[in-house]
C-alpha atoms as a PDB file:
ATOM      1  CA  UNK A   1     -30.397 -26.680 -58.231  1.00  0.00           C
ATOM      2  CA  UNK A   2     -34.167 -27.214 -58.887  1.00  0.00           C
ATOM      3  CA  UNK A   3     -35.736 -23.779 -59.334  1.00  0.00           C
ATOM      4  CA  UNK A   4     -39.340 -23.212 -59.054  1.00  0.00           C
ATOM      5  CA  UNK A   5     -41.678 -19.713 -58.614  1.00  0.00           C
ATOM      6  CA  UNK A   6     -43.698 -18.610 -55.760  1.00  0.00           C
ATOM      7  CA  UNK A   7     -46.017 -15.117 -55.309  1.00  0.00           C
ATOM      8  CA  UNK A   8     -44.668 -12.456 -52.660  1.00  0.00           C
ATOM      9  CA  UNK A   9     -47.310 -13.185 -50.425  1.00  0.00           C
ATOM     10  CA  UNK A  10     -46.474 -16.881 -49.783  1.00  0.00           C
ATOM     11  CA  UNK A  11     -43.200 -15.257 -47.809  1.00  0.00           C
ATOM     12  CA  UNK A  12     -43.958 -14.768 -44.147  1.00  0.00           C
ATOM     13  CA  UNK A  13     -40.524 -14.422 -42.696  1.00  0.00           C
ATOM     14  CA  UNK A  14     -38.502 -17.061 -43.587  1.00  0.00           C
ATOM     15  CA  UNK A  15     -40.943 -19.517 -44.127  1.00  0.00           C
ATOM     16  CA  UNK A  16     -42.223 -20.347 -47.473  1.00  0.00           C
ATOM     17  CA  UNK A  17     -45.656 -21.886 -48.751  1.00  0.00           C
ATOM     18  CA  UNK A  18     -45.244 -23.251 -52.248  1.00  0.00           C
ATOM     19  CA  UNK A  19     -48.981 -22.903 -54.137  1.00  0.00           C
ATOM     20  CA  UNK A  20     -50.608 -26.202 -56.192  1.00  0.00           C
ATOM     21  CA  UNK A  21     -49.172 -26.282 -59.016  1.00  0.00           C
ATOM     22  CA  UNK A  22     -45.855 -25.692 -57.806  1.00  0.00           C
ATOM     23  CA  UNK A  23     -45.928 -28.168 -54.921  1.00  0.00           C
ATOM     24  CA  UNK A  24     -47.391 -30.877 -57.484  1.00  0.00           C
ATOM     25  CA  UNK A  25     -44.538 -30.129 -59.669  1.00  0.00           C
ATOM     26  CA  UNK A  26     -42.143 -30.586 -56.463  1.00  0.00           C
ATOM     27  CA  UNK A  27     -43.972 -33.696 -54.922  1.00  0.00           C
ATOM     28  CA  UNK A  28     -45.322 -35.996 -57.706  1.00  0.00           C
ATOM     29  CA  UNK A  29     -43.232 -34.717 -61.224  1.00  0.00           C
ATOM     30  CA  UNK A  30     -39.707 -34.519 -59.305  1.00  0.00           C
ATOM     31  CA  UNK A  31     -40.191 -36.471 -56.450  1.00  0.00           C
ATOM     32  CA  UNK A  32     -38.138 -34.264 -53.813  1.00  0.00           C
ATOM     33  CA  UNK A  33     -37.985 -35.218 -49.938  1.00  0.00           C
ATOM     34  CA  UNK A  34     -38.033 -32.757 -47.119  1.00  0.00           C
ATOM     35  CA  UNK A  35     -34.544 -31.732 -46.540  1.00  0.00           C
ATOM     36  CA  UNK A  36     -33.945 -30.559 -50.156  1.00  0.00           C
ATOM     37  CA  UNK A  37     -32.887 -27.339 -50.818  1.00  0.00           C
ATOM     38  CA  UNK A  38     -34.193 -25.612 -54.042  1.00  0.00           C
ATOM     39  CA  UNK A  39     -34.525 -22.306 -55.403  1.00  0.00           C
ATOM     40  CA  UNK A  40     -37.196 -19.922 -55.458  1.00  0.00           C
ATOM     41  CA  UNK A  41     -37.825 -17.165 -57.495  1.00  0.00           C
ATOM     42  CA  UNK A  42     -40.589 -13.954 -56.837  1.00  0.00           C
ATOM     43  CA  UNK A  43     -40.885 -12.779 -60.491  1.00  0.00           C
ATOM     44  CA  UNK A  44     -39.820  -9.751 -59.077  1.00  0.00           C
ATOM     45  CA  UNK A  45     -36.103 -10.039 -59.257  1.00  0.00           C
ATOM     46  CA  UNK A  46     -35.636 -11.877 -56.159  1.00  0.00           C
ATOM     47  CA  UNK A  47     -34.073 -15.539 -55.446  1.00  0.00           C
ATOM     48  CA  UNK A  48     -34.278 -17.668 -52.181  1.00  0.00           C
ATOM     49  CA  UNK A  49     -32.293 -20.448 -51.461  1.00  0.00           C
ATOM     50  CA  UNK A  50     -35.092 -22.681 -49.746  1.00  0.00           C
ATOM     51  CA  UNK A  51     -35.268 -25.831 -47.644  1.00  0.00           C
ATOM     52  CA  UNK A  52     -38.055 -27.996 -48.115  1.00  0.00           C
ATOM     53  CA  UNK A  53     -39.820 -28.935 -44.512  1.00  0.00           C
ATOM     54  CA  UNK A  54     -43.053 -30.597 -45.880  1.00  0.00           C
ATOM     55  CA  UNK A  55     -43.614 -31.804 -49.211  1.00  0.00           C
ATOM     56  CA  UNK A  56     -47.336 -32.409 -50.481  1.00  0.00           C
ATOM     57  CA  UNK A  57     -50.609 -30.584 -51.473  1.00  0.00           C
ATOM     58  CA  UNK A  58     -49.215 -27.557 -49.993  1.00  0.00           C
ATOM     59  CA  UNK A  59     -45.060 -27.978 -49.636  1.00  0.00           C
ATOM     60  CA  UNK A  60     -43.653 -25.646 -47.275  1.00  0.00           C
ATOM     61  CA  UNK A  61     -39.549 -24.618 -46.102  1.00  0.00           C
ATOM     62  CA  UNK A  62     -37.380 -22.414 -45.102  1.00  0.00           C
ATOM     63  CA  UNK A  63     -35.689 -19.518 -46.536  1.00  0.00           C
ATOM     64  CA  UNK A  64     -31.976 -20.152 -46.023  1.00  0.00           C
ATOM     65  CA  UNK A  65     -30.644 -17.247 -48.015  1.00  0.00           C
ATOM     66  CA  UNK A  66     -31.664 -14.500 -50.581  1.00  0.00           C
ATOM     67  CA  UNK A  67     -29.887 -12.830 -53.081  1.00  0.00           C
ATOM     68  CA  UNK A  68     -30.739 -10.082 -56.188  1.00  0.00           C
ATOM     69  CA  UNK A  69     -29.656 -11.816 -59.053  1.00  0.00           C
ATOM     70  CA  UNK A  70     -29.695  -9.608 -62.880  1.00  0.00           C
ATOM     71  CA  UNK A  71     -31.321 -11.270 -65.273  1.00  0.00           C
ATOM     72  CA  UNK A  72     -32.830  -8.587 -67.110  1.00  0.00           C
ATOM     73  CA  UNK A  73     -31.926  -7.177 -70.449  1.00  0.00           C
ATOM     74  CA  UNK A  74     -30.912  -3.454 -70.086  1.00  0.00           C
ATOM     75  CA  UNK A  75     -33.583  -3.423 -73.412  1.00  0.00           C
ATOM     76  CA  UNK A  76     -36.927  -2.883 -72.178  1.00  0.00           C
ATOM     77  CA  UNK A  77     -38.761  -4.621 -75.002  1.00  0.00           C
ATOM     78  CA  UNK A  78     -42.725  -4.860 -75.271  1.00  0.00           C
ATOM     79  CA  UNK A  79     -43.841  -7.207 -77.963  1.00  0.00           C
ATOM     80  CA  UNK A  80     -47.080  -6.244 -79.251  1.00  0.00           C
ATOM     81  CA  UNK A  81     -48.607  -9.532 -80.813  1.00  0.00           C
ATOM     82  CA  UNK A  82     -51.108 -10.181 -83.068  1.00  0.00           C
ATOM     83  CA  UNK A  83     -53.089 -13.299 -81.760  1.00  0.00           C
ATOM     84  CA  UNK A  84     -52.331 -16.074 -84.180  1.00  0.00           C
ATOM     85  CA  UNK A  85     -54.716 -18.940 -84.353  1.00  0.00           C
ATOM     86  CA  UNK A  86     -53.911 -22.333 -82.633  1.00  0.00           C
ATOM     87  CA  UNK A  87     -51.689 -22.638 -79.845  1.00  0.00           C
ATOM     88  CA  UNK A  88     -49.489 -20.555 -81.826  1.00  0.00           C
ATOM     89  CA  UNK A  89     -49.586 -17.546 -79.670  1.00  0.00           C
ATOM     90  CA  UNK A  90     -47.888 -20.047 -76.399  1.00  0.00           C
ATOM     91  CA  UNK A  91     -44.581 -20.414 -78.350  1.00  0.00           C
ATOM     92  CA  UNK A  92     -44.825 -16.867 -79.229  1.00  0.00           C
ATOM     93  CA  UNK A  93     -45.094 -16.102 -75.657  1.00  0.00           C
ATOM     94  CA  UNK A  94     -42.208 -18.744 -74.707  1.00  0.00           C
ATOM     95  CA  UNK A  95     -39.520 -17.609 -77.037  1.00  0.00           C
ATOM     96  CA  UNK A  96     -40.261 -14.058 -76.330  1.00  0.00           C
ATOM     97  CA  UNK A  97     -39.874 -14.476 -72.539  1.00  0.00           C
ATOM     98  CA  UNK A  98     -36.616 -17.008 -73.224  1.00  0.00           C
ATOM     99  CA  UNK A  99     -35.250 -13.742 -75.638  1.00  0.00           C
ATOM    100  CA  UNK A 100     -35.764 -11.525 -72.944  1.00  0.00           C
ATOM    101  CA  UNK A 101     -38.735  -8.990 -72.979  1.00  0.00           C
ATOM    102  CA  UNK A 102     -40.737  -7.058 -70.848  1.00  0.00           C
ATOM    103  CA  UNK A 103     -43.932  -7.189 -71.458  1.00  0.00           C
ATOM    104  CA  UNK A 104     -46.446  -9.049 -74.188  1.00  0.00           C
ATOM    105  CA  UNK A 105     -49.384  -7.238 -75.212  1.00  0.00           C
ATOM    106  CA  UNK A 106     -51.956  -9.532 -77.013  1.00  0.00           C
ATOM    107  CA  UNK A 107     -53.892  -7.290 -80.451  1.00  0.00           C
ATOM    108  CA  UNK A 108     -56.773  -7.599 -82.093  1.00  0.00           C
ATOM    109  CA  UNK A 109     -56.369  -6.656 -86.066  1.00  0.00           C
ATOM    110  CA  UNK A 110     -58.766  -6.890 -88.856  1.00  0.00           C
ATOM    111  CA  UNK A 111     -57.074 -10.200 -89.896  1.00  0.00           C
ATOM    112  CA  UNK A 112     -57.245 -12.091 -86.434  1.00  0.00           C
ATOM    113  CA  UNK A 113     -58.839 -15.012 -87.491  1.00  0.00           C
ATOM    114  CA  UNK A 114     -59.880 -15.735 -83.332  1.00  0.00           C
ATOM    115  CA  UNK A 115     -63.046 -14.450 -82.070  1.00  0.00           C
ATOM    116  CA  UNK A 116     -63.786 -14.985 -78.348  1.00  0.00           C
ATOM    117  CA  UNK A 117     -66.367 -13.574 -75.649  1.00  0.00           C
ATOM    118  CA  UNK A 118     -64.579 -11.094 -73.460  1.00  0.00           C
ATOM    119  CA  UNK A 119     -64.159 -13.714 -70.460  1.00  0.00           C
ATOM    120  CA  UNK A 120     -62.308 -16.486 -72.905  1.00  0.00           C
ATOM    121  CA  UNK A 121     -59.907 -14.110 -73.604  1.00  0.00           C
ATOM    122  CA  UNK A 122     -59.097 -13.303 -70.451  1.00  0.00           C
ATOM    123  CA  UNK A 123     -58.813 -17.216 -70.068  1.00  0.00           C
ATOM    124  CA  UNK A 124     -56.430 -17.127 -72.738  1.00  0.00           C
ATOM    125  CA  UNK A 125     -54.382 -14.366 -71.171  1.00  0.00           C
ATOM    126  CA  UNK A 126     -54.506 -16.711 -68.090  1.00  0.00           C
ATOM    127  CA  UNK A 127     -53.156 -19.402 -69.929  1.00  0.00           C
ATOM    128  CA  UNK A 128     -50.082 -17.455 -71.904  1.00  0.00           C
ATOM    129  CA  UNK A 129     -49.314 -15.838 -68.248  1.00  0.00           C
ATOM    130  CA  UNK A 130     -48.379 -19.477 -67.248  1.00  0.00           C
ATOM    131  CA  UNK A 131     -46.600 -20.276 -69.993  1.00  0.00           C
ATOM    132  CA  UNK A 132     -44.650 -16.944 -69.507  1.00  0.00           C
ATOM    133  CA  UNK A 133     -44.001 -17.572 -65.841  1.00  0.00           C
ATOM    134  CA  UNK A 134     -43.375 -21.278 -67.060  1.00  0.00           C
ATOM    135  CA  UNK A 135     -40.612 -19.720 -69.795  1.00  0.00           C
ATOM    136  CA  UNK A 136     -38.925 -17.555 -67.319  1.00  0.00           C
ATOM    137  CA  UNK A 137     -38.300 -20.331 -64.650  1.00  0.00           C
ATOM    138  CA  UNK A 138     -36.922 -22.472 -67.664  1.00  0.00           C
ATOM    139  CA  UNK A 139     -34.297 -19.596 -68.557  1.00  0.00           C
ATOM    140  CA  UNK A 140     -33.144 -18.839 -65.112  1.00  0.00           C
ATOM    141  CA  UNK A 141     -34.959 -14.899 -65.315  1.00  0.00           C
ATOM    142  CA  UNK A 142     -36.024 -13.919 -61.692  1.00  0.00           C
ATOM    143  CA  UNK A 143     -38.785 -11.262 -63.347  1.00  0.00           C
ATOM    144  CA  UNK A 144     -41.942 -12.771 -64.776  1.00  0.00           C
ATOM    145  CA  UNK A 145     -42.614 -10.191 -67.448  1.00  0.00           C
ATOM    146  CA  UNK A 146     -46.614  -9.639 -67.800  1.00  0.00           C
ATOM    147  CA  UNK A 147     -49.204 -10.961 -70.644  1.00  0.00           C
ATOM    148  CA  UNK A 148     -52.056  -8.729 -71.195  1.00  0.00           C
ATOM    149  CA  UNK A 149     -55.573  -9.531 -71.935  1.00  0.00           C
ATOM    150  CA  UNK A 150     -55.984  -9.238 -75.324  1.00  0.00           C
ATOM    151  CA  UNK A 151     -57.018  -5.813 -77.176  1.00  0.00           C
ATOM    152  CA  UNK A 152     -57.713  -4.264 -80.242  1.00  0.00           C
ATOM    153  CA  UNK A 153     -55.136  -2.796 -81.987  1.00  0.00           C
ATOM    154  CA  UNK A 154     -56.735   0.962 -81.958  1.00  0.00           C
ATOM    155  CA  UNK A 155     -56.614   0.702 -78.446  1.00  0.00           C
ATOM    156  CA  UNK A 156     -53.057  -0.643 -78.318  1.00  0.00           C
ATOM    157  CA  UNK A 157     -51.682   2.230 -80.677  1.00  0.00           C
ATOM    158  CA  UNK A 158     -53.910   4.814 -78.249  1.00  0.00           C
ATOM    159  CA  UNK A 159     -51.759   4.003 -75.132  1.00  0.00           C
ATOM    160  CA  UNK A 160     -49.032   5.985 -76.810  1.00  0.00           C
ATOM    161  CA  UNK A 161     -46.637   4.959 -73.882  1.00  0.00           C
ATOM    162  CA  UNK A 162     -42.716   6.393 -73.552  1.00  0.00           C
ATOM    163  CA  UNK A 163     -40.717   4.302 -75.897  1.00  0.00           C
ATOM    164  CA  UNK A 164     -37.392   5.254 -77.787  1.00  0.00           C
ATOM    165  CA  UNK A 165     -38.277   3.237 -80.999  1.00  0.00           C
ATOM    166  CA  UNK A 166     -41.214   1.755 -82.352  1.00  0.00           C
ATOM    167  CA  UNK A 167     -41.188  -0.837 -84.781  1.00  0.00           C
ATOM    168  CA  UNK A 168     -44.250  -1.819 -87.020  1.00  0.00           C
ATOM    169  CA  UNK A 169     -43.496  -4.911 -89.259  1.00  0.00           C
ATOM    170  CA  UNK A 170     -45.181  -4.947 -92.238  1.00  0.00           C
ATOM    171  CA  UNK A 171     -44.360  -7.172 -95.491  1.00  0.00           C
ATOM    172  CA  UNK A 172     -46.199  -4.207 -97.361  1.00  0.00           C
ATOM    173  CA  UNK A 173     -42.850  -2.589 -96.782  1.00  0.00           C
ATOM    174  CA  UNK A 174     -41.056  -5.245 -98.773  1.00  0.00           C
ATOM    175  CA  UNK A 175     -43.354  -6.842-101.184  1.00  0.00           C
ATOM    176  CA  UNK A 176     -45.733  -3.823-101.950  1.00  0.00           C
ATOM    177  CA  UNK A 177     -43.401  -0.568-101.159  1.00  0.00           C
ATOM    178  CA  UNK A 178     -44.215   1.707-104.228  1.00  0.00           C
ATOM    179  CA  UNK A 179     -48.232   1.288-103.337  1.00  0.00           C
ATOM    180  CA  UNK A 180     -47.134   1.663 -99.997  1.00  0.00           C
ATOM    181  CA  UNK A 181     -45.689   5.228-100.360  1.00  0.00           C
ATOM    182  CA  UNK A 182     -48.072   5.739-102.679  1.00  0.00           C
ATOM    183  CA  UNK A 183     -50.865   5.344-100.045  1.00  0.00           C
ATOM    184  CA  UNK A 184     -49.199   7.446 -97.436  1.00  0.00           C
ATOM    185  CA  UNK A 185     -46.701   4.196 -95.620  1.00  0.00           C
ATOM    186  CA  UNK A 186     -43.606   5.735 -95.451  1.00  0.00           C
ATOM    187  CA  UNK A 187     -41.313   2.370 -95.326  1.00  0.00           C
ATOM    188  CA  UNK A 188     -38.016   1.225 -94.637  1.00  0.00           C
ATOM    189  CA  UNK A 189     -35.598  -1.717 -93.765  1.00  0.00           C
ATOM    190  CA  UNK A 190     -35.136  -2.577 -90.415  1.00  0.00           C
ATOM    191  CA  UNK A 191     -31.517  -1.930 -90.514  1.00  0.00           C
ATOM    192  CA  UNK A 192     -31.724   1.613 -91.727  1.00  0.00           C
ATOM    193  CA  UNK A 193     -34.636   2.014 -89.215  1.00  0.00           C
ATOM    194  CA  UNK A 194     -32.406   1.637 -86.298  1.00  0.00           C
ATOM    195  CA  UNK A 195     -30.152   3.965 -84.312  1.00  0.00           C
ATOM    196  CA  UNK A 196     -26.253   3.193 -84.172  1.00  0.00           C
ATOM    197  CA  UNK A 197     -26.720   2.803 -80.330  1.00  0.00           C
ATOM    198  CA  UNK A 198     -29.222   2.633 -77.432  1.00  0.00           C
ATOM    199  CA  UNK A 199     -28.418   3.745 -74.014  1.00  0.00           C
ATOM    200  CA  UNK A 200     -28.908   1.263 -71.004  1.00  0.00           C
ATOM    201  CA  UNK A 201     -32.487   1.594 -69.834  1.00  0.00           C
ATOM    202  CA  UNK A 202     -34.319   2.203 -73.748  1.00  0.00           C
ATOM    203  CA  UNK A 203     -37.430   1.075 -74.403  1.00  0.00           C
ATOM    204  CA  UNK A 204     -38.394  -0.629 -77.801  1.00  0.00           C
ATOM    205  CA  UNK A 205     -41.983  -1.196 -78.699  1.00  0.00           C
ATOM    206  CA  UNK A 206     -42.464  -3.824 -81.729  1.00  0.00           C
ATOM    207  CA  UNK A 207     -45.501  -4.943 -83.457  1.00  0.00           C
ATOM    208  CA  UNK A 208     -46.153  -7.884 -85.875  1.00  0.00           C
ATOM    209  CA  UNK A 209     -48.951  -8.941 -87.301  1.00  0.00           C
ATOM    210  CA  UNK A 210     -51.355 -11.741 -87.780  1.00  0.00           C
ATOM    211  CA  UNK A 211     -51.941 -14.833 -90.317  1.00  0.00           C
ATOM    212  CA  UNK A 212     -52.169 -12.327 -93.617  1.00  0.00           C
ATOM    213  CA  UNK A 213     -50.406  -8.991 -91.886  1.00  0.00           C
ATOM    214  CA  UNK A 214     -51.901  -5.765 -90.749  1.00  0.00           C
ATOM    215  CA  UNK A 215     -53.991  -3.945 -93.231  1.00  0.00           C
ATOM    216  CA  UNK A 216     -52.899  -1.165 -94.850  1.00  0.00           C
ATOM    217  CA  UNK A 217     -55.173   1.237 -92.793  1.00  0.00           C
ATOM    218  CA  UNK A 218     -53.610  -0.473 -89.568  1.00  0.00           C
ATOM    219  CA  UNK A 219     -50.106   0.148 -91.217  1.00  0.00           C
ATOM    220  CA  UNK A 220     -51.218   3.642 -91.950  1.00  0.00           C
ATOM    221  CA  UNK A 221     -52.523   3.861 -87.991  1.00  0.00           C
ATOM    222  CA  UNK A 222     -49.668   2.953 -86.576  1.00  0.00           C
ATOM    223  CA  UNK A 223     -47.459   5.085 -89.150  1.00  0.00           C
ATOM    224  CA  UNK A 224     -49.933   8.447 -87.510  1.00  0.00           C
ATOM    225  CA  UNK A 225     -49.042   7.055 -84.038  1.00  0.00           C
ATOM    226  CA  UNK A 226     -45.106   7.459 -84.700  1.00  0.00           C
ATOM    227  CA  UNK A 227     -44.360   4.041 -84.966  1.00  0.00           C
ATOM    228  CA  UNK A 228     -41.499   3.553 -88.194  1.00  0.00           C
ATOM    229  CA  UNK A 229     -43.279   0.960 -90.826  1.00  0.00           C
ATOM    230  CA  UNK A 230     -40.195  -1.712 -91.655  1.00  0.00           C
ATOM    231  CA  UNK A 231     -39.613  -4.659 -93.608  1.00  0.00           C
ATOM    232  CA  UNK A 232     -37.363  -7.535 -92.644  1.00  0.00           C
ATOM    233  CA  UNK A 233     -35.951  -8.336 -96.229  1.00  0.00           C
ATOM    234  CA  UNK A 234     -36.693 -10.287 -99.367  1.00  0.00           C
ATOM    235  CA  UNK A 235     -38.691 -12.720 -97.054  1.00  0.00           C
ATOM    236  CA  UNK A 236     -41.846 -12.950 -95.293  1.00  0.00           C
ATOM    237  CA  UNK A 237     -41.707 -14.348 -92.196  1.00  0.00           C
ATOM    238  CA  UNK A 238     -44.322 -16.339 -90.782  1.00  0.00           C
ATOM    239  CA  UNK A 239     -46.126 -14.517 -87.538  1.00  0.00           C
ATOM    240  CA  UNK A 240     -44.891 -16.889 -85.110  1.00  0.00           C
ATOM    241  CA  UNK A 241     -41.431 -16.312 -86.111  1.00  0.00           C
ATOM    242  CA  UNK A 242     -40.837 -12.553 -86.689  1.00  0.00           C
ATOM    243  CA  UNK A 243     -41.172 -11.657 -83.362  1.00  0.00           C
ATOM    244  CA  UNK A 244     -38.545 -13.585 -82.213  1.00  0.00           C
ATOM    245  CA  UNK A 245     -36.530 -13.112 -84.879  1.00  0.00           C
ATOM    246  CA  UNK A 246     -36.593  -9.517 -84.619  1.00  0.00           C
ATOM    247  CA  UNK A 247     -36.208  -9.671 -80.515  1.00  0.00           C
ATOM    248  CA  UNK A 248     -33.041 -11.712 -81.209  1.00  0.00           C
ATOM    249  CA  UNK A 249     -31.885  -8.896 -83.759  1.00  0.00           C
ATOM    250  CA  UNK A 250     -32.433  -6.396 -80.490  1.00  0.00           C
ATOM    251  CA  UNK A 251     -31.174  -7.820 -77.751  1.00  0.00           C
ATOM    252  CA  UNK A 252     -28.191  -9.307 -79.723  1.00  0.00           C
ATOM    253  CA  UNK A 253     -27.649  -5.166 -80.952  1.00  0.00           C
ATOM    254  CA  UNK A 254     -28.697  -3.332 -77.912  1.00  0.00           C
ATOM    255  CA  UNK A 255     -29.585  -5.982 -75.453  1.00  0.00           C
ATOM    256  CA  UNK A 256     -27.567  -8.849 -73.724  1.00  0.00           C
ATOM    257  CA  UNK A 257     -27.813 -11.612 -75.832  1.00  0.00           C
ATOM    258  CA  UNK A 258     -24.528 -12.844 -76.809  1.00  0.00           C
ATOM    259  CA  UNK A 259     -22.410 -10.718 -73.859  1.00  0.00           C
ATOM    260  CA  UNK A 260     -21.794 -13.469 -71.317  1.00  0.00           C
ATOM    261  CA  UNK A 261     -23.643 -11.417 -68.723  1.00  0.00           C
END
């Protein structure tokens, strides 16, 4: 069955409003008639079974059913992303919500090669919020897991929220480790970095860096902020894929990914 997303607020008892986008998608791209029935998710964990009434500008139906369907990891992962140049940062976004995190939040290093007025980027943010709510219809997850507006990394590593394990990448830990220790980066390998298990409910915050890496000072930053500095291996991965990669490592260790849920 077709599934599509709508806001809370377009419920009003069991009637449904789809908004523009969504209604184009149903009326022009897939050409469905009133009398279908389609899916309908709230981003908030929520799925209606829906038949369509009108179909047009605005489509509207009927809530015939709702149920709580689990999508979500029990991993809470927040990916905090360096912004890459290019449209580099929208597949970022996509295979992190496929993989199954909870939140993206956008940084600002020394080696961002971007520079935008504070408006663009909350364009941009705009833009990689669609592409995330766009990602999680695609996979079938009921939650639409939040972008940020970009920020710099300083303020990022201030936040200090509750996590169980922070991961820095850094390819300093690999490719420049005896400089590294020397300047106060205490590295290690991912795999001795993490713990045997992780109870249901953890929270892992992860941070990769742009085109060239973080700086050492960032490295150091984040090292006085309690995050653990790790390399990946012999490798360097490109930006766009070590987040993913490394989500994939999570979720298949301490997530869902692989379980059949």
């Amino acid at each position: 069955m077709r599934r599509f997303t709508i806001a809370p607020e377009r419920l009003d008892g069991d009637r449904v409003v789809f908004d523009r986008d969504e209604s184009h998608h149903l009326a022009r791209v897939l050409r469905l008639r009133s009398g279908d029935t389609v899916i309908a998710a709230d981003g908030a964990g929520r799925e209606y079974t829906v038949r369509l009434e009108t179909v047009g500008e605005l489509t509207t139906g009927t809530v015939l059913g709702v149920t709580s369907r689990e999508t979500e990891s029990p991993l809470r992962i927040t990916l905090l992303q360096s912004v890459p140049k290019g449209d580099k940062m929208e597949a970022i976004v996509r295979a992190a919500i496929e993989l199954g995190v909870a939140r993206v939040v956008p940084v600002l290093t020394a080696r961002t090669i971007v520079t935008l007025e504070p408006g663009r980027w909350r364009d941009r943010a705009r833009r990689w919020q669609r592409v995330a709510k766009e990602a999680a219809k695609q996979c079938g997850r009921a939650v639409v897991p939040p972008v940020d507006v970009p920020r710099p990394l300083a303020d990022a590593l201030a936040l200090d929220e509750p996590a169980d394990l922070r991961l820095c990448l850094w390819e300093g830990a690999v490719s420049d480790e005896p400089r590294g220790r020397q300047a106060g980066v205490p590295v290690a390998t991912l795999a001795a970095s993490l713990p045997a298990d992780l109870p249901s409910g953890s929270r892992v915050h992860l941070l990769v860096g742009p085109e060239g890496g973080l700086s050492r000072e960032e490295a150091q930053s984040a090292c006085a902020h309690h995050w653990t500095i790790v390399g990946v291996g012999p490798r360097i991965l490109r930006t766009e894929t070590a987040g993913p990669a490394i989500i994939a490592v999570l979720q298949s260790r301490f997530g869902d990914l692989g379980t059949g849920r």
